[in-house]
Protein backbone atom coordinates (compact mmCIF):
# COMPACT_ATOMS: atom_id res chain seq x y z
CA UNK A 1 99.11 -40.77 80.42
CA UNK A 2 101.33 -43.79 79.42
CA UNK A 3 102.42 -44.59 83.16
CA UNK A 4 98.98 -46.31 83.19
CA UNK A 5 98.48 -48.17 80.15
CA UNK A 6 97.89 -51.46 80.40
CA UNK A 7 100.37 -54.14 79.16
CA UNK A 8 98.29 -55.65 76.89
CA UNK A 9 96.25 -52.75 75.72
CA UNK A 10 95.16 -52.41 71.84
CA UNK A 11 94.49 -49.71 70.04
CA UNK A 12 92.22 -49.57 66.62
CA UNK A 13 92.27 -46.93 64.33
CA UNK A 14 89.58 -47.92 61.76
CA UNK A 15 88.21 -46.78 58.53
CA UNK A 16 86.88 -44.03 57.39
CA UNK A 17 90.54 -42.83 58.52
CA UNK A 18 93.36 -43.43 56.22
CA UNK A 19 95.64 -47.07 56.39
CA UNK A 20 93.37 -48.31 59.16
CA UNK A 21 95.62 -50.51 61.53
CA UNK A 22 95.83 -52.19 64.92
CA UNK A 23 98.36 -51.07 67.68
CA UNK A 24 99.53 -53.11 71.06
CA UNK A 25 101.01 -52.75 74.06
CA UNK A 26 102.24 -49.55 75.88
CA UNK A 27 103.96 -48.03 72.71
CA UNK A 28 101.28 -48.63 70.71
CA UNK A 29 99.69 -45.08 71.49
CA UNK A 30 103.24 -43.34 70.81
CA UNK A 31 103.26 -45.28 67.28
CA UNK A 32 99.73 -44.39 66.17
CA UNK A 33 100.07 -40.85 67.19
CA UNK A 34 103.42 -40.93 64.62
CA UNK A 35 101.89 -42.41 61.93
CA UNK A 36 98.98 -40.46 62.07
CA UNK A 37 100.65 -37.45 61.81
CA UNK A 38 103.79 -38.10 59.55
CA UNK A 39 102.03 -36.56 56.70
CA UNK A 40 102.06 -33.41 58.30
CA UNK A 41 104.36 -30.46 57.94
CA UNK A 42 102.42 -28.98 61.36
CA UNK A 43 100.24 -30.63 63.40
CA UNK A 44 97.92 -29.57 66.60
CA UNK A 45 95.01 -31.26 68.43
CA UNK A 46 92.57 -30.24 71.14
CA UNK A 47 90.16 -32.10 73.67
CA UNK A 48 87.15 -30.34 73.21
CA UNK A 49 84.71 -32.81 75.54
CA UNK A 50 84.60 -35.62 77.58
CA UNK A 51 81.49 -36.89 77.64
CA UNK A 52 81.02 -39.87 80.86
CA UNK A 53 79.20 -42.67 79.02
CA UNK A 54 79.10 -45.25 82.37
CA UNK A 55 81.40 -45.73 85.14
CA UNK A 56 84.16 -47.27 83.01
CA UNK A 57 83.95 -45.14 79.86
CA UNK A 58 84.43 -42.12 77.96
CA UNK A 59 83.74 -40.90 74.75
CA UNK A 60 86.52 -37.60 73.72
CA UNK A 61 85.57 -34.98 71.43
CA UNK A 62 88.66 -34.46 69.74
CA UNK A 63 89.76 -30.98 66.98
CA UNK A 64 92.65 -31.75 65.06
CA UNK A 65 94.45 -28.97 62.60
CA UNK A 66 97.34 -29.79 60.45
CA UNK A 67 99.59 -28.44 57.68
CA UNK A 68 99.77 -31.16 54.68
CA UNK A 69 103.50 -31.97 54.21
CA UNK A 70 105.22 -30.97 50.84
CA UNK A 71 101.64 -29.39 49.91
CA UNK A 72 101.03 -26.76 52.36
CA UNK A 73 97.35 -27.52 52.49
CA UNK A 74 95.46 -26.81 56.11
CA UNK A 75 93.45 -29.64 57.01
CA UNK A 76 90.67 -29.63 60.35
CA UNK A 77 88.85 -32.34 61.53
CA UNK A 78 86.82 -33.48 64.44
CA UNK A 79 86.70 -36.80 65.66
CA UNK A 80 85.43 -38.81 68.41
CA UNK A 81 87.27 -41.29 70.46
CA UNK A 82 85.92 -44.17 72.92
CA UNK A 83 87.78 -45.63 75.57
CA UNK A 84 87.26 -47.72 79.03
């Protein structure tokens, strides 16, 4: 996946979620992905569907489950994610 991202691409993770912040460049993937789950003693995630919105977008149904560091607590989620 990260042989073709973009130079100058930027990535937004946004409220509701947690510390919302703004990522850049081709690492900036990597580094959301590890502060998103650094909180986690176990952490797994699933594409459930991509759903074609036009010819240069996507919108990915996304299950996450997780193990809460230090408290043992399970945690699943679904999200959504848009991209061109």
């Amino acid at each position: 996946m990260l042989k073709d991202v973009e130079p100058d691409l930027v990535v937004e993770r946004w409220p509701p979620l947690p510390d919302a912040a703004i990522y850049h460049g081709t690492d900036g993937p990597l580094q959301m992905i590890a502060d998103w789950i650094e909180g986690f003693d176990r952490f797994e995630t699933s594409v459930n569907e991509y759903i074609d919105v036009n010819s240069d977008q996507v919108i990915t149904r996304i299950h996450q489950k997780a193990i809460g560091a230090g408290s043992g607590v399970p945690v699943e989620a679904d999200f959504g994610s848009f991209g061109r």
